[in-house]
N, C-alpha and C. Protein backbone atom coordinates (compact mmCIF):
# COMPACT_ATOMS: atom_id res chain seq x y z
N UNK A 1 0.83 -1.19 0.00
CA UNK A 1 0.00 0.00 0.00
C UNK A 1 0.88 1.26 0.00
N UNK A 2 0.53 2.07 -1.02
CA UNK A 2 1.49 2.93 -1.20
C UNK A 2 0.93 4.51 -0.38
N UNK A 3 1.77 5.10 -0.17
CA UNK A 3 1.05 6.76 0.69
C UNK A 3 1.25 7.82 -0.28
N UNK A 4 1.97 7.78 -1.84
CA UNK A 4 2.60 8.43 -2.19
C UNK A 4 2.35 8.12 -3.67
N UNK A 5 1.21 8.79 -4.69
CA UNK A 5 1.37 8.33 -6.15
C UNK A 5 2.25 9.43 -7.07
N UNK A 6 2.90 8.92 -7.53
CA UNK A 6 3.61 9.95 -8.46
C UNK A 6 3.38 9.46 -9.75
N UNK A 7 2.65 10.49 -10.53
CA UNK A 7 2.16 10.38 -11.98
C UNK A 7 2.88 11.43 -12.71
N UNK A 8 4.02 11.23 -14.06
CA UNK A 8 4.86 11.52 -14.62
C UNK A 8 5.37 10.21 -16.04
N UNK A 9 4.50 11.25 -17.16
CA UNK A 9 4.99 10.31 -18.46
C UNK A 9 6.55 10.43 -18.47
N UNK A 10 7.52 10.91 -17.65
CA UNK A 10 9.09 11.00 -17.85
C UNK A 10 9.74 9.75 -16.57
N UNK A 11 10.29 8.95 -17.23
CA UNK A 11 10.87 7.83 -16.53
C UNK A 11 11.71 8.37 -15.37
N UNK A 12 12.59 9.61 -15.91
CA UNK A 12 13.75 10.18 -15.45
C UNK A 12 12.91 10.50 -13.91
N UNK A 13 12.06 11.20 -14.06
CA UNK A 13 11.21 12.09 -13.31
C UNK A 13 11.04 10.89 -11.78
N UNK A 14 9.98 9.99 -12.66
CA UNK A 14 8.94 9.45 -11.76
C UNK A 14 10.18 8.61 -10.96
N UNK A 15 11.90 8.28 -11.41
CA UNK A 15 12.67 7.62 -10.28
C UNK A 15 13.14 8.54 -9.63
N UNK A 16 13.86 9.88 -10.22
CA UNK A 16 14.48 11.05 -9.15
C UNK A 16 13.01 11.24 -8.36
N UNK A 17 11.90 11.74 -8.38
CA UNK A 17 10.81 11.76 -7.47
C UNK A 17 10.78 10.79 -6.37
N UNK A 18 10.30 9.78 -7.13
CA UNK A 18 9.54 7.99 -5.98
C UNK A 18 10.80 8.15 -5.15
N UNK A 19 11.95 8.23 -5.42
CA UNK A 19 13.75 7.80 -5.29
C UNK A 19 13.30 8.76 -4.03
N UNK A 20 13.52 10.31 -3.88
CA UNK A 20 13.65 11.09 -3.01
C UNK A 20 12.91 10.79 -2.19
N UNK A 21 11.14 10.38 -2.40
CA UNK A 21 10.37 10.26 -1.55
C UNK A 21 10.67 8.76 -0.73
N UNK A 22 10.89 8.18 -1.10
CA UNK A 22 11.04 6.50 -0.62
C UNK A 22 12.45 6.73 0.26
N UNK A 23 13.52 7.59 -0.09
CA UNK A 23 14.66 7.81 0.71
C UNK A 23 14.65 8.11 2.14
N UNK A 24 12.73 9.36 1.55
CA UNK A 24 12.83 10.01 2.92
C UNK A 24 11.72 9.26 3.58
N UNK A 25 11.51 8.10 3.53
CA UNK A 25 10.63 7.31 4.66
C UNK A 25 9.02 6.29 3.93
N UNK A 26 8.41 6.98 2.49
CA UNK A 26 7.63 7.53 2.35
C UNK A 26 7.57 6.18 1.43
N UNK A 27 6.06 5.16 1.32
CA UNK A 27 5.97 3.78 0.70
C UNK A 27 5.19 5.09 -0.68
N UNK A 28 5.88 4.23 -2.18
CA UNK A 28 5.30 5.01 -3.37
C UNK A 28 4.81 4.40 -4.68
N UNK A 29 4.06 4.73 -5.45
CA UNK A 29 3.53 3.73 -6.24
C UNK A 29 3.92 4.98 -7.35
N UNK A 30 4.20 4.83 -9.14
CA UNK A 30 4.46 5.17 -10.13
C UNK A 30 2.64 5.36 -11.06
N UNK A 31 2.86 6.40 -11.71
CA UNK A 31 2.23 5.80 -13.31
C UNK A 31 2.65 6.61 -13.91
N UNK A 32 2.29 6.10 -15.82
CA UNK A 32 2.66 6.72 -16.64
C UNK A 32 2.29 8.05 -17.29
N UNK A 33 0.87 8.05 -16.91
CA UNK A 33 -0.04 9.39 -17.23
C UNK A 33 -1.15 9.12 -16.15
N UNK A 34 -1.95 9.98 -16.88
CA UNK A 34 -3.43 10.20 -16.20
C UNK A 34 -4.40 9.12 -15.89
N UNK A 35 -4.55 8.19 -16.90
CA UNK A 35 -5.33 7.02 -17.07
C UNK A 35 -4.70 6.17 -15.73
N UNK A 36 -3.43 6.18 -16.09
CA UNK A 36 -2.64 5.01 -15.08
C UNK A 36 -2.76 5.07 -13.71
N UNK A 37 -2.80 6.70 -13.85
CA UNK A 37 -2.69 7.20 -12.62
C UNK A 37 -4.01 6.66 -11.75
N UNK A 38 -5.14 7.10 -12.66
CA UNK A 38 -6.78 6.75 -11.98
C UNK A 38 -6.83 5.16 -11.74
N UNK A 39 -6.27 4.42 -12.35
CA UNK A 39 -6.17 3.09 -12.19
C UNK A 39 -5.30 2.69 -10.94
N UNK A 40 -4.32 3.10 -10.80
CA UNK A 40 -3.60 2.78 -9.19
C UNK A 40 -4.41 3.02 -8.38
N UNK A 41 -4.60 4.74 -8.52
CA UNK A 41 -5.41 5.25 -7.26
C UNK A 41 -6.76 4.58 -6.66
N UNK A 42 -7.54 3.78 -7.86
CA UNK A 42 -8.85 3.59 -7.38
C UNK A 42 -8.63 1.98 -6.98
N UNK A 43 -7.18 1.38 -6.69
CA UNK A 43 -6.51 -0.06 -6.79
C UNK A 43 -6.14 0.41 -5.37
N UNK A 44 -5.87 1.40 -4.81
CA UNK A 44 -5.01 1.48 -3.94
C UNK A 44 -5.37 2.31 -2.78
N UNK A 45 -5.94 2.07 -1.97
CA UNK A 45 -7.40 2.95 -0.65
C UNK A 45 -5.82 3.73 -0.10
N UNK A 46 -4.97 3.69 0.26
CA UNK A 46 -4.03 3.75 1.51
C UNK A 46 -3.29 5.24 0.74
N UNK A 47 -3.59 5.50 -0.65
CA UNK A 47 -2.92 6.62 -1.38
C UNK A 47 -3.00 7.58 -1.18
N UNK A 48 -2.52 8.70 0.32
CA UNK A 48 -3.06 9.78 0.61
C UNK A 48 -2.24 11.43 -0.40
N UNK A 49 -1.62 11.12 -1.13
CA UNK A 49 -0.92 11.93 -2.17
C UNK A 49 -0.66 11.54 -3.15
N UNK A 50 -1.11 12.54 -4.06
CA UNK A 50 -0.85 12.21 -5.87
C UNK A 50 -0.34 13.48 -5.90
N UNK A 51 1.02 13.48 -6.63
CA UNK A 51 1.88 14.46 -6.81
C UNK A 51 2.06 14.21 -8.78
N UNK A 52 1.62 14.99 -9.63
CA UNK A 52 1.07 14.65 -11.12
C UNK A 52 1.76 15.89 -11.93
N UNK A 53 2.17 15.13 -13.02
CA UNK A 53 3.20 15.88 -13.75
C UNK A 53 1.43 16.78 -14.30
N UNK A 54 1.47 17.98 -15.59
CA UNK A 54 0.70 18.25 -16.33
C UNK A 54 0.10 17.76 -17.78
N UNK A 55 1.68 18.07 -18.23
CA UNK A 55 1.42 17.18 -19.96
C UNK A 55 1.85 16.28 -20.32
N UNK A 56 0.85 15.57 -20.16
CA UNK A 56 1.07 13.96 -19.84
C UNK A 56 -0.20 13.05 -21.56
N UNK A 57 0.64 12.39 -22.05
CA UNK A 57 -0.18 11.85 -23.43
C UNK A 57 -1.37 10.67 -22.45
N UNK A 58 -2.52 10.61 -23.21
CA UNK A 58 -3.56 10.05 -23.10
C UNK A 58 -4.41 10.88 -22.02
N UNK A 59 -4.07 11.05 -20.74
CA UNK A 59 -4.78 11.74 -19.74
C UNK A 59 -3.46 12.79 -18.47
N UNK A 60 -4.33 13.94 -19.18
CA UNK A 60 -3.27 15.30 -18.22
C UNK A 60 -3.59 14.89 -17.47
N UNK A 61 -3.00 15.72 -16.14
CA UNK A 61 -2.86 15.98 -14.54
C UNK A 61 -4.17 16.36 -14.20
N UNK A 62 -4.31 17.56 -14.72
CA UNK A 62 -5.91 18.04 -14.37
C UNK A 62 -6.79 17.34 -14.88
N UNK A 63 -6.97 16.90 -15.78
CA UNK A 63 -7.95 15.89 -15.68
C UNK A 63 -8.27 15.08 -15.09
N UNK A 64 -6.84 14.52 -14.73
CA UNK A 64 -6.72 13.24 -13.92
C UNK A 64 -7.55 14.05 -12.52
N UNK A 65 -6.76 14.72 -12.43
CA UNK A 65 -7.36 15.54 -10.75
C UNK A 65 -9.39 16.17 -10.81
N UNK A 66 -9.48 16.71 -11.99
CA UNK A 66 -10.68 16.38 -11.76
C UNK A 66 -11.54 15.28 -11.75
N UNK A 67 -11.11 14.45 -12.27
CA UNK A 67 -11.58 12.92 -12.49
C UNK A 67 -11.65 12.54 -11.00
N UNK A 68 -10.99 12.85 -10.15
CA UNK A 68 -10.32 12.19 -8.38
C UNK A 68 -11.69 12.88 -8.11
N UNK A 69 -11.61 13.94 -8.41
CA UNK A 69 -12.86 14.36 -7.20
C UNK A 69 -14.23 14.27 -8.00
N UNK A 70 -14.57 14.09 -8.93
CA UNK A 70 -15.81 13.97 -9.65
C UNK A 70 -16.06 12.35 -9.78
N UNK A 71 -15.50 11.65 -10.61
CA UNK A 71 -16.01 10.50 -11.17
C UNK A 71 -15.87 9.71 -9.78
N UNK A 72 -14.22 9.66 -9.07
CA UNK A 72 -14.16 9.21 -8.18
C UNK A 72 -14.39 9.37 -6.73
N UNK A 73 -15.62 10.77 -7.38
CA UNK A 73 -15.52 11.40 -5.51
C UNK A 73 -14.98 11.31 -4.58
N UNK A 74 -13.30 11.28 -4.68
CA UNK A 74 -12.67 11.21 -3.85
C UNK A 74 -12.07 12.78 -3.50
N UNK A 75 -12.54 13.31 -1.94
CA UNK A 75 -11.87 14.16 -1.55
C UNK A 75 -10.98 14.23 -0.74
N UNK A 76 -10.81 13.21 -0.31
CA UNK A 76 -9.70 12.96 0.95
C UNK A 76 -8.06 13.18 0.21
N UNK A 77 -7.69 12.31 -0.73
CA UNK A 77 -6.64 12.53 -0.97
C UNK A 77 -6.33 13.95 -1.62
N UNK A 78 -4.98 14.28 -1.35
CA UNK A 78 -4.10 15.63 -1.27
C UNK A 78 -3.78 15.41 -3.13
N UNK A 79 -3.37 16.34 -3.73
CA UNK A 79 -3.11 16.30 -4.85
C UNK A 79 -2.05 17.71 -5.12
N UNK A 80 -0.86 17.22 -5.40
CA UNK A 80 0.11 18.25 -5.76
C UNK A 80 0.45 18.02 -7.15
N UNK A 81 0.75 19.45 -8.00
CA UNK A 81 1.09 19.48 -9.30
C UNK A 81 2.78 19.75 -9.22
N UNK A 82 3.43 18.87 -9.90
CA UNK A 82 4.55 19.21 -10.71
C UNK A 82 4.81 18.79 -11.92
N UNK A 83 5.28 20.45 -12.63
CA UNK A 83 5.05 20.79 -13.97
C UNK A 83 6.34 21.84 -14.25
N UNK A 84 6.49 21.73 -15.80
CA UNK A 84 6.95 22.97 -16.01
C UNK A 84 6.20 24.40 -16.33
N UNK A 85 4.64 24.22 -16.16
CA UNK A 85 3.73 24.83 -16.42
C UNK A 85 3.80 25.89 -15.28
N UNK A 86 3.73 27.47 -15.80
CA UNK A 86 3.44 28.18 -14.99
C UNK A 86 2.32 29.64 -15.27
N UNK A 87 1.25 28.91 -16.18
CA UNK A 87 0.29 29.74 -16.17
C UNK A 87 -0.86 29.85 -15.28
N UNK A 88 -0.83 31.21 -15.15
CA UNK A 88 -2.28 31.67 -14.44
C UNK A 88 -3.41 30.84 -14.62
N UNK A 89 -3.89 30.62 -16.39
CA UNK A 89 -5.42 29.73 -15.84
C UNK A 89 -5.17 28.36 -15.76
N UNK A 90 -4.50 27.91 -16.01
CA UNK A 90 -3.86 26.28 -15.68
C UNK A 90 -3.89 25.87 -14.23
N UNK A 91 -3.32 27.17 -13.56
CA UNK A 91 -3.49 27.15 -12.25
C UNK A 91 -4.60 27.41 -11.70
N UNK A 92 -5.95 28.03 -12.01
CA UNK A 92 -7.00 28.24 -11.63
C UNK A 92 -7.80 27.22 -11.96
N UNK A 93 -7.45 26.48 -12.94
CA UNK A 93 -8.23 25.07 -13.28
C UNK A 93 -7.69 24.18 -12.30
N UNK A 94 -6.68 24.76 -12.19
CA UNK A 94 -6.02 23.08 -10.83
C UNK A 94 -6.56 23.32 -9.88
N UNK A 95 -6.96 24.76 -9.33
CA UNK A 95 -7.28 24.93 -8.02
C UNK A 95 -9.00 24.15 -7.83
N UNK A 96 -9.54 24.90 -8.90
CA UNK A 96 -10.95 24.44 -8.85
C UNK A 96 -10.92 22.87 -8.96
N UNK A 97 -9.86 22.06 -9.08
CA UNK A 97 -10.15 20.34 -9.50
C UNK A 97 -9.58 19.98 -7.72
N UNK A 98 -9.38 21.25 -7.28
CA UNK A 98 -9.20 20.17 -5.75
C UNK A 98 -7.25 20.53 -5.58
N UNK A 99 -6.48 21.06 -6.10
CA UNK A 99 -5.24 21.15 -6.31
C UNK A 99 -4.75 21.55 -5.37
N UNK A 100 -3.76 21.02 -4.32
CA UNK A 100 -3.50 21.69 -3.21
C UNK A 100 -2.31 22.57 -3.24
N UNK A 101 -1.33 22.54 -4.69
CA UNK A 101 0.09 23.39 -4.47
C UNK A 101 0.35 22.92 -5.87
N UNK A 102 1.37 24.02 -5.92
CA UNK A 102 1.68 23.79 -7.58
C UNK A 102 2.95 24.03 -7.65
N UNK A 103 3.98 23.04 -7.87
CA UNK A 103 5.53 23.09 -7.72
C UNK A 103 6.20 22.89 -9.22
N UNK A 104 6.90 24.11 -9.48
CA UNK A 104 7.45 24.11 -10.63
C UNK A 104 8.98 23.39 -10.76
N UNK A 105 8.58 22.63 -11.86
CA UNK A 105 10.20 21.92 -11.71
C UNK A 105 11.10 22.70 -12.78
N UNK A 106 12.40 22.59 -11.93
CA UNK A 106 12.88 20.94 -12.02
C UNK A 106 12.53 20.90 -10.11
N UNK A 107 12.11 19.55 -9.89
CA UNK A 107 11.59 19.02 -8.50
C UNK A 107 12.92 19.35 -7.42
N UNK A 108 12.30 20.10 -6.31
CA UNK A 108 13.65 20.32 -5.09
C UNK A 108 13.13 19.86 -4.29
N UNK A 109 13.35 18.61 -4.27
CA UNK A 109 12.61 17.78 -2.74
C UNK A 109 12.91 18.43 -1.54
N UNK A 110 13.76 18.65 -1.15
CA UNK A 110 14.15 19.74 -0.58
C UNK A 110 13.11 20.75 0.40
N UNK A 111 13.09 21.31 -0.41
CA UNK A 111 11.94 22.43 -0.39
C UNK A 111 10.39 21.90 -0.28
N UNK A 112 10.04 21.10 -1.10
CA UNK A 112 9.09 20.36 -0.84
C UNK A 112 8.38 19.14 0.38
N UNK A 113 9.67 19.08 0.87
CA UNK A 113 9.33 17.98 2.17
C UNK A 113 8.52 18.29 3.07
N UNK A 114 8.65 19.37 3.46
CA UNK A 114 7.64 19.78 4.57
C UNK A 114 6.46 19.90 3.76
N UNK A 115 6.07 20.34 3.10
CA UNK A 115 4.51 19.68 2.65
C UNK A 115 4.07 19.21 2.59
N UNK A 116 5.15 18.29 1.80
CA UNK A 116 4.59 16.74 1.82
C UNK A 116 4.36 16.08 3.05
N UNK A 117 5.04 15.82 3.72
CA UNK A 117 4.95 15.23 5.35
C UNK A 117 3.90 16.05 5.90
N UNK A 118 3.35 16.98 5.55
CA UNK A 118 2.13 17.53 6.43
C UNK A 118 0.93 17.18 5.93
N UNK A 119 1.29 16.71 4.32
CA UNK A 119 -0.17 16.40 4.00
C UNK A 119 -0.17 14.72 4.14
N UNK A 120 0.92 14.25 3.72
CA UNK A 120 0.58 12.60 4.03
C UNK A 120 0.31 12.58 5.44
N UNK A 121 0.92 12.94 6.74
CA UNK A 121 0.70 13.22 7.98
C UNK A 121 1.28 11.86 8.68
């Protein structure tokens, strides 16, 4: 059971990511896009963070993220964006799909840890 989904069509990505997070304590599950992503998540009750690249082939981030809270009425889990995306309405669409933070890469785990650990808890 993983606490930690990281959705990223970049191989590179989704091991420097899972890699940092799993280093720092944290059980993590992969997918390739959006689709994959909804398929773990709805496989996997224990998933309290999806951390989701944006442009991703077959199914984006936001979609994927509105999909979490609509199809799958799921509001419990936390949902963080990392992207190289840094537009205004991209970001207002993430917010309205439930989006809790929007981290522009390249990824600084770093910087990001304390969030994360506050929202997995």
């Amino acid at each position: 059971m993983a606490q930690i989904l990281v959705v990223d069509d970049s191989a590179a990505v989704r091991n420097e990511v899972g890699g940092f997070l799993k280093d720092n304590g944290f059980s993590v599950e992969t997918a390739i896009d959006g689709k994959d992503g909804l398929d773990k998540l709805k496989a996997d009750s224990a998933i309290k963070l999806v951390l989701t690249d944006v442009n991703m082939p077959n199914m984006d981030g936001l979609t994927m993220s509105e999909k979490i809270r609509g199809e799958l009425g799921n509001t419990k889990v936390h949902i963080l964006v990392l992207t190289t995306e840094n537009d205004p309405t991209m970001k207002q669409r993430g917010k309205a799909a439930g989006v809790k933070g929007w981290i522009v890469k390249p990824f600084n785990g770093a910087a990001a840890l304390g969030a994360i650990k506050t929202l997995v808890g």
